[in-house]
C-alpha atoms as a PDB file:
ATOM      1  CA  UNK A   1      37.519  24.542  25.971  1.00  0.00           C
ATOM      2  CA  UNK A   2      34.744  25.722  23.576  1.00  0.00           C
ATOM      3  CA  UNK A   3      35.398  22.789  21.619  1.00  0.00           C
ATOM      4  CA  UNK A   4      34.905  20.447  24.436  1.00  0.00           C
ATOM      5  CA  UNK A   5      31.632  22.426  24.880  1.00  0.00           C
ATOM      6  CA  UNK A   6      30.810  21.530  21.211  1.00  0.00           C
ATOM      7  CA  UNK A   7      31.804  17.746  21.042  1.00  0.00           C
ATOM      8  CA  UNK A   8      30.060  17.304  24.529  1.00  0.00           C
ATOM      9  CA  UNK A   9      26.924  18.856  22.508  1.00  0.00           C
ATOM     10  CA  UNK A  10      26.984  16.778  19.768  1.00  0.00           C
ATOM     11  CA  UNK A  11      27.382  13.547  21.662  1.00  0.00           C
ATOM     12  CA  UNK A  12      24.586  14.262  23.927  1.00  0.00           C
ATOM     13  CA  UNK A  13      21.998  15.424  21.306  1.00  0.00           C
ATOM     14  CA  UNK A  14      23.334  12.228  19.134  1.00  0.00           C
ATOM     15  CA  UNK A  15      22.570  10.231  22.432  1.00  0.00           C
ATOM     16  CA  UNK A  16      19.209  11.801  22.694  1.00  0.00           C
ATOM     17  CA  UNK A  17      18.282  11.540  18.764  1.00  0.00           C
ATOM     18  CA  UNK A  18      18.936   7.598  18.957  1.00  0.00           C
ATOM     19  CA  UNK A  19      16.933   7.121  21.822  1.00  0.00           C
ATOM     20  CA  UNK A  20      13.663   8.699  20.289  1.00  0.00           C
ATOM     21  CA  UNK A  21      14.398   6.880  16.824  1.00  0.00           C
ATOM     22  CA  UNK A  22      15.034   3.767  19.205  1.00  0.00           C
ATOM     23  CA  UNK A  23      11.098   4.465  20.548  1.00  0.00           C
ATOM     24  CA  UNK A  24       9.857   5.554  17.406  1.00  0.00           C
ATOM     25  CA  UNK A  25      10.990   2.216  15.792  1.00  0.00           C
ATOM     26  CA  UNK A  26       9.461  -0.090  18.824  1.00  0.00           C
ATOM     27  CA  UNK A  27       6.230  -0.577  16.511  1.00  0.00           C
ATOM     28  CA  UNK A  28       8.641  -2.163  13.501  1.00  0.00           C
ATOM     29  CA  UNK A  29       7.779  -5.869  13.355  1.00  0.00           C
ATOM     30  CA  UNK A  30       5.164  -8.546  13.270  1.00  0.00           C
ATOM     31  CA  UNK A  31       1.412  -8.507  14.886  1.00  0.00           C
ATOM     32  CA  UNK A  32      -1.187 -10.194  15.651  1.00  0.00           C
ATOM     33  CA  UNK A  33      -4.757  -9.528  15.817  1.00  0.00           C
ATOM     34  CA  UNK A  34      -6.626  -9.930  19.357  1.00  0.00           C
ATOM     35  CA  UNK A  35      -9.032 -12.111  17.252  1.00  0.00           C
ATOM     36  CA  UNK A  36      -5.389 -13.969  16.024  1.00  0.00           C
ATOM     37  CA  UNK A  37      -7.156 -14.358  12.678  1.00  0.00           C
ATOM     38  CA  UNK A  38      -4.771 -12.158  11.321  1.00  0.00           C
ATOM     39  CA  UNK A  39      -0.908 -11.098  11.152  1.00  0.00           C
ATOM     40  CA  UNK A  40       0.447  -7.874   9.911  1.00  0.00           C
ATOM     41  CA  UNK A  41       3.965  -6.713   9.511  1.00  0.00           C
ATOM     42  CA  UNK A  42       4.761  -3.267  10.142  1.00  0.00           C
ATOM     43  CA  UNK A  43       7.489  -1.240   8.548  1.00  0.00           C
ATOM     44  CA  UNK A  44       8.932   1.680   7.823  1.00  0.00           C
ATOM     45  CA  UNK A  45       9.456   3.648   4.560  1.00  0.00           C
ATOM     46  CA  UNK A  46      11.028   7.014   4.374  1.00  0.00           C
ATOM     47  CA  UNK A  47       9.924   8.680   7.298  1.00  0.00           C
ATOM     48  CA  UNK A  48       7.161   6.757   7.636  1.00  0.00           C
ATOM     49  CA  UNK A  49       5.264   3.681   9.304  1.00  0.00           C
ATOM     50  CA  UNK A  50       3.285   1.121   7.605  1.00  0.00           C
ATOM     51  CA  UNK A  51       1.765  -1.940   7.579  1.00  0.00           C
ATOM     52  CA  UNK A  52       0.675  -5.392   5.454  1.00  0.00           C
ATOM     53  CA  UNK A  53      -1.143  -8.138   6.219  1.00  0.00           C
ATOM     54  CA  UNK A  54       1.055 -11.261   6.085  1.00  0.00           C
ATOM     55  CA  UNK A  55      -1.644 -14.189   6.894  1.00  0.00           C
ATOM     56  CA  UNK A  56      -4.618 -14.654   7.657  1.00  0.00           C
ATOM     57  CA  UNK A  57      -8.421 -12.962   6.601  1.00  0.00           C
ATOM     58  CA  UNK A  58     -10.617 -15.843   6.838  1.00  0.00           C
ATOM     59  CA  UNK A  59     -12.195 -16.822   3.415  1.00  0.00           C
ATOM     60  CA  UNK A  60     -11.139 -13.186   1.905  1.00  0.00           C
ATOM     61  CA  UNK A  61      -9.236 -14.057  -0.559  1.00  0.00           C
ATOM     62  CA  UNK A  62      -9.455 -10.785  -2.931  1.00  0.00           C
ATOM     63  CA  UNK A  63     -10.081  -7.248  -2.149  1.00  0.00           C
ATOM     64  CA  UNK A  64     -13.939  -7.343  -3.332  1.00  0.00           C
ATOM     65  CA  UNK A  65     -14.784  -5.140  -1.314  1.00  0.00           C
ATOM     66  CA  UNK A  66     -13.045  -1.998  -2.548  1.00  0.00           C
ATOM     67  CA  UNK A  67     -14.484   0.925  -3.725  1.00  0.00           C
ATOM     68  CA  UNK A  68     -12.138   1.191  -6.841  1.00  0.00           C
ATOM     69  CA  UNK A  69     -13.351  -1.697  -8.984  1.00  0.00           C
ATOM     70  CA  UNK A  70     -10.035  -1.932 -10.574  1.00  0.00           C
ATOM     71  CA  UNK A  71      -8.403  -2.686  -7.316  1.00  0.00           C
ATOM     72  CA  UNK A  72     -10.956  -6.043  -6.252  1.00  0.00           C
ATOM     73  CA  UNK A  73      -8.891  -8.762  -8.122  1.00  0.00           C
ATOM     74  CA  UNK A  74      -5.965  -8.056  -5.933  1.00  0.00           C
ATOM     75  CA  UNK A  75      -5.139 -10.172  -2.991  1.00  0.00           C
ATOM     76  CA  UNK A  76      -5.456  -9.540   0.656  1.00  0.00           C
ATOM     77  CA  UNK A  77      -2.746 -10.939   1.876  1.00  0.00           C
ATOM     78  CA  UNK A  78       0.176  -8.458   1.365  1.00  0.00           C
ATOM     79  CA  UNK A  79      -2.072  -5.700   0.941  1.00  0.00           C
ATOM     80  CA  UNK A  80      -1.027  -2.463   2.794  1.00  0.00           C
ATOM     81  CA  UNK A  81      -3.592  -1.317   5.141  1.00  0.00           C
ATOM     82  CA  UNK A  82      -2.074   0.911   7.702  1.00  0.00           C
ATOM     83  CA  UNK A  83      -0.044   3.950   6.196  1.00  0.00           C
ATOM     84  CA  UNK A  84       1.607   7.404   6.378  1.00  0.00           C
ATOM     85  CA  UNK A  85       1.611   7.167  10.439  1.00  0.00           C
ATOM     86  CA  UNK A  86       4.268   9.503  11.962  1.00  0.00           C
ATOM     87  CA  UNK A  87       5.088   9.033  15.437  1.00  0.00           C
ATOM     88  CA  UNK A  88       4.444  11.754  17.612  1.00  0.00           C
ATOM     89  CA  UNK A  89       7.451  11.056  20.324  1.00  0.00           C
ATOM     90  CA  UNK A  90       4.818   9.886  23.302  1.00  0.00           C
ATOM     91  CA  UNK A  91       4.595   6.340  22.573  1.00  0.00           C
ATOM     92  CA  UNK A  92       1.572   7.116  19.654  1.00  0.00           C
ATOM     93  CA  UNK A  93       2.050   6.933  16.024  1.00  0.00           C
ATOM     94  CA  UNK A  94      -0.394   9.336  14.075  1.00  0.00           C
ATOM     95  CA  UNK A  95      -2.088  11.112  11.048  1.00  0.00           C
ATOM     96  CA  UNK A  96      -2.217   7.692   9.345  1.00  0.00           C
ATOM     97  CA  UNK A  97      -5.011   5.581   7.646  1.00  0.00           C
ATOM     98  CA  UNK A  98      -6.395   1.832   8.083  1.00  0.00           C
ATOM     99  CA  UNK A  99      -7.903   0.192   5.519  1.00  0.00           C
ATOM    100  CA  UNK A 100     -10.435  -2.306   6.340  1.00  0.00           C
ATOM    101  CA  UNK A 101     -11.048  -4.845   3.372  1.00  0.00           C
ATOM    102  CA  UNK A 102     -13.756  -6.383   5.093  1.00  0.00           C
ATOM    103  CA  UNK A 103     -15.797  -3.532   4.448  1.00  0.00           C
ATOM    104  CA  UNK A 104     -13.900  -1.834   1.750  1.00  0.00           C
ATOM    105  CA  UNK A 105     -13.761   1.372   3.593  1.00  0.00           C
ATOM    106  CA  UNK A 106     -10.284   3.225   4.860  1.00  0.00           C
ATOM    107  CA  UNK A 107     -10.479   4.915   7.989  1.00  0.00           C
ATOM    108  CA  UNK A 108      -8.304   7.824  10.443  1.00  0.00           C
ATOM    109  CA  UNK A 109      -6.026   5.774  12.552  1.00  0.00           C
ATOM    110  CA  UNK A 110      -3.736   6.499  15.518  1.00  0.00           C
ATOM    111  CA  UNK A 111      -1.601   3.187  16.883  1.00  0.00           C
ATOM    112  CA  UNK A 112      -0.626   4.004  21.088  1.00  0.00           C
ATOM    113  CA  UNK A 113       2.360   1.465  22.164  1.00  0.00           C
ATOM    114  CA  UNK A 114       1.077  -0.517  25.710  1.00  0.00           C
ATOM    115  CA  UNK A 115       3.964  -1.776  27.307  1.00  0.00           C
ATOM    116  CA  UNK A 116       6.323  -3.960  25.070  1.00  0.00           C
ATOM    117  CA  UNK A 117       4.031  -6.082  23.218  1.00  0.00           C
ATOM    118  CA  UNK A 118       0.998  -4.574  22.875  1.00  0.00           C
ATOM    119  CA  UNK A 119      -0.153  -1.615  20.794  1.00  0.00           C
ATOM    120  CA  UNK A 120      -3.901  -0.237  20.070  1.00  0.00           C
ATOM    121  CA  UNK A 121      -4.962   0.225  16.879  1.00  0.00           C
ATOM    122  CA  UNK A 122      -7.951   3.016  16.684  1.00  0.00           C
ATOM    123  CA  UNK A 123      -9.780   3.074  13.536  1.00  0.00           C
ATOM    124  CA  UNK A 124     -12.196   5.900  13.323  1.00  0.00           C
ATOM    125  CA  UNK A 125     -14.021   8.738  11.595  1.00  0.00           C
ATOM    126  CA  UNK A 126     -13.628  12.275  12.527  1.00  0.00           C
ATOM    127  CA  UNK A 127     -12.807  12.406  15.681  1.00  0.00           C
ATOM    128  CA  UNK A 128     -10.755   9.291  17.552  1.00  0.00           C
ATOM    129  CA  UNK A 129     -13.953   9.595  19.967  1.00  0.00           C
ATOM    130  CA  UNK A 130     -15.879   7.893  17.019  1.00  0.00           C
ATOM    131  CA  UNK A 131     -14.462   4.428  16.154  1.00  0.00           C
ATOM    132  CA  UNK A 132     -13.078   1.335  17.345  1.00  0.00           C
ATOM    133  CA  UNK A 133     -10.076  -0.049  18.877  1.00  0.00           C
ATOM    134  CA  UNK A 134      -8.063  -3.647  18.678  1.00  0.00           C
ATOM    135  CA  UNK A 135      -4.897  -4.462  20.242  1.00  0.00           C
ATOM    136  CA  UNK A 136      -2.504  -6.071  18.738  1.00  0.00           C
ATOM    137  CA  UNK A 137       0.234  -8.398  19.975  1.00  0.00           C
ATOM    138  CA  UNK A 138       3.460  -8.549  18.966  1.00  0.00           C
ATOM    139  CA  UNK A 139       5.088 -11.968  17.867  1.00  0.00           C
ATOM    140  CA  UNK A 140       8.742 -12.558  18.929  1.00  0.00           C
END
């Protein structure tokens, strides 16, 4: 009986862990901005979520805008702007950065999932009170 007990335990908390990776994991995949000037991909590394930009930036062509003057020869597209999010288990991936390399200048972020194929990205400083929010789209 007790080992009934167990192996009904360990299926059910097996069941459980699956379906918050399964949520955690909705945000894999690739975006588009609200402005649809630019695509991102998001992934996941370790433990963590990140994200590149696959296409798009207008006439950007290089990272000139950076701070680090080593790092403004390198090209936007690819670049990884969103990183080290951790999601949080209520549909909001956190403690991350954005990096904006229209202004050279990396920013807090949280990402909140809306519905299926939508997701807020909140750039901001200090407090999320203080910044700025796009949605993004998913593409299918």
């Amino acid at each position: 009986m007790k080992n009934v007990f167990l192996l009904l335990l360990l299926v059910v908390g097996s069941a459980s862990t699956a379906l918050a990776q399964s949520k955690a994991d909705a945000i894999l995949g690739e975006w588009i901005n609200e402005k649809k000037d630019a695509k991102f991909q998001i992934f996941k590394q370790d433990d963590k979520y990140y994200g590149k930009i696959i296409w798009g930036t207008g006439d950007q062509k290089k990272d000139v805008k950076n701070p680090d003057s080593k790092l403004r020869n390198r090209d936007v597209i690819g670049l990884t702007i969103l990183k080290n999010f951790v999601f949080d288990g209520d549909n909001t991936w956190e403690d991350g950065t954005i990096y904006d390399p229209r202004e050279g200048k990396t920013y807090s972020c949280k990402i909140t999932q809306k519905g299926a194929n939508k997701i807020n990205v909140r750039g901001y400083v200090g407090i999320s009170l203080f910044g700025r929010t796009e949605v993004w789209t998913k593409i299918k």
